[in-house]
Protein backbone atom coordinates (compact mmCIF):
# COMPACT_ATOMS: atom_id res chain seq x y z
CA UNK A 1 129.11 106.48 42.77
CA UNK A 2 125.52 106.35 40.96
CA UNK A 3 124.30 109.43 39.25
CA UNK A 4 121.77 111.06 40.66
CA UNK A 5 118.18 111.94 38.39
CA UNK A 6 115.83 114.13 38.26
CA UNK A 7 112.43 113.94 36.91
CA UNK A 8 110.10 117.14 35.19
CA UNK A 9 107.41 117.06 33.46
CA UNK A 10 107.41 113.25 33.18
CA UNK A 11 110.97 112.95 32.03
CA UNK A 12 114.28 111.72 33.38
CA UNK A 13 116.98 113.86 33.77
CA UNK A 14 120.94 113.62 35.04
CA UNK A 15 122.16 115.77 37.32
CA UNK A 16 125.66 117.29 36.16
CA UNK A 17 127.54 119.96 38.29
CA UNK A 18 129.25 122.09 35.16
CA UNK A 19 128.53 125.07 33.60
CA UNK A 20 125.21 125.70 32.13
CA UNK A 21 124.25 126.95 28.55
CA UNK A 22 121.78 129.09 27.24
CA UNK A 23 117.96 126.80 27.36
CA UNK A 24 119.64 124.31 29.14
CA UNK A 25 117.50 123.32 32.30
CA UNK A 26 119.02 123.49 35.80
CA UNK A 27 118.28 122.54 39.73
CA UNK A 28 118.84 124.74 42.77
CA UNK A 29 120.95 122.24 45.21
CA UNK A 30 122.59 125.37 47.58
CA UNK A 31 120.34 128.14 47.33
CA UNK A 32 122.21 131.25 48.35
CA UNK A 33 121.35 134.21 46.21
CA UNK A 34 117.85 134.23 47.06
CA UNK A 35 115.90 137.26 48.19
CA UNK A 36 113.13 134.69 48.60
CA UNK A 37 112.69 133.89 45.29
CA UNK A 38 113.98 130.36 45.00
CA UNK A 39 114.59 127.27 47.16
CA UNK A 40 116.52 124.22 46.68
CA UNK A 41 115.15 121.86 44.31
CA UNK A 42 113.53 124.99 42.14
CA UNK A 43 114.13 124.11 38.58
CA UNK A 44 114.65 126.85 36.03
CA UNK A 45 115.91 127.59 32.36
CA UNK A 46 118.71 129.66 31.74
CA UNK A 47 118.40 132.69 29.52
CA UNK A 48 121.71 134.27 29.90
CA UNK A 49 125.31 133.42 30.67
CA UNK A 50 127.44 135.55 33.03
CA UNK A 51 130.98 134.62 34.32
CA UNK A 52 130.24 133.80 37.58
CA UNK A 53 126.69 132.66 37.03
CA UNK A 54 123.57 132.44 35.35
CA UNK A 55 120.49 134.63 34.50
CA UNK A 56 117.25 132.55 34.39
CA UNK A 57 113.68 133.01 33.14
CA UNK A 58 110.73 133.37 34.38
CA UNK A 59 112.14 134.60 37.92
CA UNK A 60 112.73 138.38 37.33
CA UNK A 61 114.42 140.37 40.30
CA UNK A 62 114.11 144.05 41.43
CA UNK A 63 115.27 145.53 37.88
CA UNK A 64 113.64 143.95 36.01
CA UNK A 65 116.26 141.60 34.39
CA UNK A 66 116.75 137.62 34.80
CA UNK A 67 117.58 136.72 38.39
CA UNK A 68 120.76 135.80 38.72
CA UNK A 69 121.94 132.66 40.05
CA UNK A 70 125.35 131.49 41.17
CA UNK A 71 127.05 128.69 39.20
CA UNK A 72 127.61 126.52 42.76
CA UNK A 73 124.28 127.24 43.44
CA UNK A 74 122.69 124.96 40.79
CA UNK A 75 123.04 121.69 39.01
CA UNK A 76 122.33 121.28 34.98
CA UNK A 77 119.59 118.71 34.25
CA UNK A 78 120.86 116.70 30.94
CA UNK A 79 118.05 114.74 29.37
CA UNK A 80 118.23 111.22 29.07
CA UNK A 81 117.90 110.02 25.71
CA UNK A 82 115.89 106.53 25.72
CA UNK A 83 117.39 105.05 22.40
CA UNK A 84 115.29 102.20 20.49
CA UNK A 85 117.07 99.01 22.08
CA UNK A 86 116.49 100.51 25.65
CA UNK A 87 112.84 101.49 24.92
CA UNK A 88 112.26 97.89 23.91
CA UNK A 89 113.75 96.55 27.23
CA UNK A 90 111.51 99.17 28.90
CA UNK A 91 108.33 97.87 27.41
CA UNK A 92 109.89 94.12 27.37
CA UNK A 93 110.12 94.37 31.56
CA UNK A 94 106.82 96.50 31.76
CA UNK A 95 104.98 93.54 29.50
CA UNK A 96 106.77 90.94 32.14
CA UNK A 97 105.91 92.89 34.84
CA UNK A 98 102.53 92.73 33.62
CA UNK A 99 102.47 89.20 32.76
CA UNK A 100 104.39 88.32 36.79
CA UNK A 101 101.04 90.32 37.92
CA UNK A 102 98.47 87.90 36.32
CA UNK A 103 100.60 84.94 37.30
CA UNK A 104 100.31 86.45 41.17
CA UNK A 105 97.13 87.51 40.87
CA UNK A 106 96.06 83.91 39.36
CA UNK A 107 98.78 82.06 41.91
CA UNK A 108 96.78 84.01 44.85
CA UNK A 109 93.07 83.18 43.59
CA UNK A 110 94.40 79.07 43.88
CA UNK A 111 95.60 79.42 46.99
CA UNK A 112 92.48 81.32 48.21
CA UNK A 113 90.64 78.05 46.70
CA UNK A 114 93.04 75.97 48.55
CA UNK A 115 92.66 77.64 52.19
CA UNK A 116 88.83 78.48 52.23
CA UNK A 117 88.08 74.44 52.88
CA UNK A 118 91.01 75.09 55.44
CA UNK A 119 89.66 78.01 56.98
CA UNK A 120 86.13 76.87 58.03
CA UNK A 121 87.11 73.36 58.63
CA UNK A 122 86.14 71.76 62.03
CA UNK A 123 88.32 69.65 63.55
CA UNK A 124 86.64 66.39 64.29
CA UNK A 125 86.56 65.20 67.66
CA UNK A 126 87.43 61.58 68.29
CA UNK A 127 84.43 59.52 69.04
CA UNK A 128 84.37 58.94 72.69
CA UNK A 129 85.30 55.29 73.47
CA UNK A 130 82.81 53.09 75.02
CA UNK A 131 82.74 51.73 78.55
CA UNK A 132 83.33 47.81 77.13
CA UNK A 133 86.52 49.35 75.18
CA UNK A 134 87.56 51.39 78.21
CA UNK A 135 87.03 48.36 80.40
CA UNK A 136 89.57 46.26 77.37
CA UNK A 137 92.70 48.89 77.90
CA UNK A 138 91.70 48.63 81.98
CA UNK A 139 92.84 44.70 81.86
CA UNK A 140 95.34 45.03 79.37
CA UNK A 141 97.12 48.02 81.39
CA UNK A 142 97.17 45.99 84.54
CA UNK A 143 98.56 42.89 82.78
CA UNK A 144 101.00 44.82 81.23
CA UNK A 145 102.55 47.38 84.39
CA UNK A 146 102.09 44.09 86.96
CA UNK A 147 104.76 42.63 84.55
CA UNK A 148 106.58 45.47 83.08
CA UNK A 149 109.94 46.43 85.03
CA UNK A 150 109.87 50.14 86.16
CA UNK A 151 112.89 52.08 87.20
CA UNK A 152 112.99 54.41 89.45
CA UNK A 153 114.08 57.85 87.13
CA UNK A 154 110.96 56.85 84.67
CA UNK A 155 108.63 58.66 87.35
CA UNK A 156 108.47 61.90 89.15
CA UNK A 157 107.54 59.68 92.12
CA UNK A 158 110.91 58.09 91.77
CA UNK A 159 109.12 54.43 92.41
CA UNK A 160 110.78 51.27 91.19
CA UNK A 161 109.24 48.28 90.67
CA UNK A 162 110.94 44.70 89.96
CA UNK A 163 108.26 41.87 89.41
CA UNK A 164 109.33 38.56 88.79
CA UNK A 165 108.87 38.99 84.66
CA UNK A 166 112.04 40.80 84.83
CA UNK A 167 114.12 37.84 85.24
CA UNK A 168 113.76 37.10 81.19
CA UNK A 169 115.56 40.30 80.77
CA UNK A 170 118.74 39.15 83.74
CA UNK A 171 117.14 41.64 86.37
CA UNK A 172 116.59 40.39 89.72
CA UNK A 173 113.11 40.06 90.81
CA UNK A 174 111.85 42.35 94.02
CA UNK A 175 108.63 42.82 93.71
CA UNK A 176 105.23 41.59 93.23
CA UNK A 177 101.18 43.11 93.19
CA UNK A 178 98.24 42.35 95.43
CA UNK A 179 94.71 43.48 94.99
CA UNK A 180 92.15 43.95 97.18
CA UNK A 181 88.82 44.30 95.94
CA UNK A 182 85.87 45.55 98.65
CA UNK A 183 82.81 45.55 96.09
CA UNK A 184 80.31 46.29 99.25
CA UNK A 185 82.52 49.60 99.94
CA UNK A 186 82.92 49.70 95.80
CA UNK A 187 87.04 50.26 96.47
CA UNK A 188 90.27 48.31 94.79
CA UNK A 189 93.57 48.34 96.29
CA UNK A 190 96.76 47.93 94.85
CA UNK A 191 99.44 46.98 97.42
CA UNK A 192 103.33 46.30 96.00
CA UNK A 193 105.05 43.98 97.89
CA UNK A 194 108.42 42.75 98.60
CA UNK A 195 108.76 38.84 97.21
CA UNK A 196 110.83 37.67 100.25
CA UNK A 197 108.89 39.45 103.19
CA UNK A 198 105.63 40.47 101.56
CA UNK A 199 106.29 43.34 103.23
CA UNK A 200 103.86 46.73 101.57
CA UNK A 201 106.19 49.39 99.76
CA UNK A 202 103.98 50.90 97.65
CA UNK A 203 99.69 51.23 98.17
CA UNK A 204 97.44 53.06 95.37
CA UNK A 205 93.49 53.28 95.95
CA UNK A 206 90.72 53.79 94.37
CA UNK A 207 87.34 54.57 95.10
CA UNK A 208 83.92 54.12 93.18
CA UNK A 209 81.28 57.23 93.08
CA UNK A 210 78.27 56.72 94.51
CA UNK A 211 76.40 56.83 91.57
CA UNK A 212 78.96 55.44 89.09
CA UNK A 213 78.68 51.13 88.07
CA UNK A 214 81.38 49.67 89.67
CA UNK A 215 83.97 48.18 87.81
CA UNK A 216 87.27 46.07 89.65
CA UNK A 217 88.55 45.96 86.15
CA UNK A 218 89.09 49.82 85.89
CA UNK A 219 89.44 49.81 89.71
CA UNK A 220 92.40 47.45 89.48
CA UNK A 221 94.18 50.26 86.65
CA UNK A 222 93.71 52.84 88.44
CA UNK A 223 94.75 51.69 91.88
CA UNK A 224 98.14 50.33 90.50
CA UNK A 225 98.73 53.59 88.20
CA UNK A 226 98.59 55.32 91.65
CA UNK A 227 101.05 52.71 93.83
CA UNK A 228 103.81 52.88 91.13
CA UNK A 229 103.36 56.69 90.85
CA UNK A 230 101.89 56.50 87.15
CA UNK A 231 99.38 59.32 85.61
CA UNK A 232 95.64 57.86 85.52
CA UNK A 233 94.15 58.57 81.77
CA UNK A 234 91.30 60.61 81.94
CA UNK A 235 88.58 57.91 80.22
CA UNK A 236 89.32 55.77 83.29
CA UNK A 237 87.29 58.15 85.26
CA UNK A 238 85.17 59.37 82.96
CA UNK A 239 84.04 56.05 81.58
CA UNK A 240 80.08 56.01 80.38
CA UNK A 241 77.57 54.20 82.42
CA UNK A 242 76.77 50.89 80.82
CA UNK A 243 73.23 50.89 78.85
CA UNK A 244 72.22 47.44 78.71
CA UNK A 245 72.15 44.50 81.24
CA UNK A 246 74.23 41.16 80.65
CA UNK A 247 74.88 38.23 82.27
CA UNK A 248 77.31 38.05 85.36
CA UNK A 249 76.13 42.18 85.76
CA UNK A 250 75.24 42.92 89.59
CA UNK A 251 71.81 44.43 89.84
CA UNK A 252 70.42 46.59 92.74
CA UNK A 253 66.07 46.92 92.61
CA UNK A 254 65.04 50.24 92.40
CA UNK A 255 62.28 49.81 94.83
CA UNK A 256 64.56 48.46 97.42
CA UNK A 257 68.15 47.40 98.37
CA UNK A 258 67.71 43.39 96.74
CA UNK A 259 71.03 42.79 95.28
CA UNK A 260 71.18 40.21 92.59
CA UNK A 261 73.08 38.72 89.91
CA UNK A 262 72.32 38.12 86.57
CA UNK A 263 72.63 34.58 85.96
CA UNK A 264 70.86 34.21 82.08
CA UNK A 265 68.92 36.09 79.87
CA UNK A 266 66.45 34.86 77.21
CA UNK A 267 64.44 37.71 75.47
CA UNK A 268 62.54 39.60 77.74
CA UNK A 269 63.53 36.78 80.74
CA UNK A 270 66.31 37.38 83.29
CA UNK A 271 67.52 34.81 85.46
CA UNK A 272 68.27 36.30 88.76
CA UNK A 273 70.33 35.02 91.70
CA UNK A 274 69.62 36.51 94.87
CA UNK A 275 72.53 37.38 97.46
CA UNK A 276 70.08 37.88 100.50
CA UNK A 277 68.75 34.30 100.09
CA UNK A 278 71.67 33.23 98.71
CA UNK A 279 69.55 31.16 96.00
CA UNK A 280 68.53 31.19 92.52
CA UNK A 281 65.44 33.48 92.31
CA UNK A 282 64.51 31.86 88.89
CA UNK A 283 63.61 33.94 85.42
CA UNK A 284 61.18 36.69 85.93
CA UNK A 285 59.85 38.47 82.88
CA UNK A 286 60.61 42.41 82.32
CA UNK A 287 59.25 44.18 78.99
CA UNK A 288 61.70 46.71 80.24
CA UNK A 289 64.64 45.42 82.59
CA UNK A 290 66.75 49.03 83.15
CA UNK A 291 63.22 50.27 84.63
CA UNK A 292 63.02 48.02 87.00
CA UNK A 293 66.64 47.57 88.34
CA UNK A 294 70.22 49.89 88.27
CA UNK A 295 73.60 47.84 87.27
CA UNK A 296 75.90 48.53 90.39
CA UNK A 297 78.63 46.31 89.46
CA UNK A 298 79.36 45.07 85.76
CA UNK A 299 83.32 43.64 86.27
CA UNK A 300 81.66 40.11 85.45
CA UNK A 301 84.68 38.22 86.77
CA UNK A 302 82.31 35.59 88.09
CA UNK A 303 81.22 34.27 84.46
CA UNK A 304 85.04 35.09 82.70
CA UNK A 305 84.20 38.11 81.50
């Protein structure tokens, strides 16, 4: 059981329940005797030594002699004696408690350095991609799901699909996809089919805005995401307009409803083919084309692009 101290007056003392002597210090720990004059924890010196007790100064009671204080009432502080070798551990851990400080303080000042480029740093948002590299993944995603063998627990929409690719792998073929692709109603549909009935299992659609640049490219990923019950990535819808005219591009005249297609470019020249006359229109000269005309439709599958 640990001993229990005391301190006074800036020094450590043991507590020690025995029988006090004459200028020895002591504790009240069961105050009895009081008359109001003392509580526990009241430390006092003794003056006097009776059999039972104690007499104490500077408490004085009624008669004017030394109260008197029960020996179980107190406790008698012994001084602890701090001897040379445990003074030098004393100031040995008070110099390395010292030095641990510094070392924390210092260890906390780095770390502050460290954190501050941490704490106002602002994450970097990913350049949006453009509509040519958004068009790229369109073509490569429907190459790669028209092809890619699909079972039936890797969707919520529990769809399988079995194209004839799978047969490398020993599966047995089911399946096959059709587009359709309405550019005057600006829509692509994706239709899965059976191989040995062409009958329709599966149909996905998608749709064009009214203000958007058509693309079957983007049309054709999206439609098929939708048949075999696939999420659609977000930069398929919100692909940027394009900014600059190119051959094979569909182009609608601002001042009227003339559809054409552009069929060369040289400089400031455009070679337009006209679908109302159904003719080449030859090169007409533009300082600045995008004023003149809006691209409708820039899939370009007429030139290979």
């Amino acid at each position: 059981m640990s001993e229990k101290l005391t301190v006074v007056d800036g020094k450590q003392y043991r507590e020690v329940s025995r029988k006090a002597n004459v200028g020895e210090r002591i504790k009240i720990v069961q105050a009895s005797l009081t008359f109001g004059d003392y509580v526990n924890g009241t430390v006092m010196t003794v003056e006097h030594i009776e059999p039972n007790g104690v007499r104490v100064y500077p408490y004085v009671d009624r008669v004017n002699i030394c109260k008197f204080i029960a020996d179980y009432e107190y406790v008698v502080l012994e001084p602890i004696e701090v001897t040379d070798d445990l003074r030098a551990l004393i100031d040995g851990l008070t110099q390395s408690f010292a030095n641990l400080t510094l070392r924390v303080t210092e260890l906390d000042r780095q770390v502050t350095e460290i954190l501050r480029p941490i704490a106002t740093y602002k994450p970097i948002k990913p350049k949006p991609k453009t509509r040519d590299e958004i068009v790229e993944q369109a073509k490569k995603d429907v190459v790669k799901l028209s092809t890619k063998y699909q079972s039936s627990s890797e969707t919520p929409s529990r769809r399988s699909f079995w194209p004839k690719e799978c047969e490398k792998d020993g599966l047995f073929p089911v399946h096959y996809v059709e587009f359709v692709v309405n550019r005057e109603k600006r829509t692509v549909v994706a239709l899965i089919r059976y191989l040995d009935d062409k009958h329709v299992i599966y149909v996905g659609k998608s749709r064009c805005a009214p203000d958007d640049c058509f693309n079957a490219h983007i049309g054709r990923a999206i439609a098929l995401r939708r048949a075999l019950g696939l999420t659609v990535p977000a930069e398929y819808y919100e692909a940027p307009q394009p900014e600059s005219v190119r051959v094979g591009d569909v182009v609608r005249w601002r001042n009227s409803d003339s559809i054409y297609r552009i069929t060369r470019i040289s400089g400031n020249k455009y070679g337009l083919y006209s679908f109302l006359f159904g003719n080449d229109s030859g090169d007409w000269t533009y300082d600045d084309f995008n004023a003149k005309y809006v691209i409708t439709d820039d899939s370009r599958e007429e030139v290979g692009a």
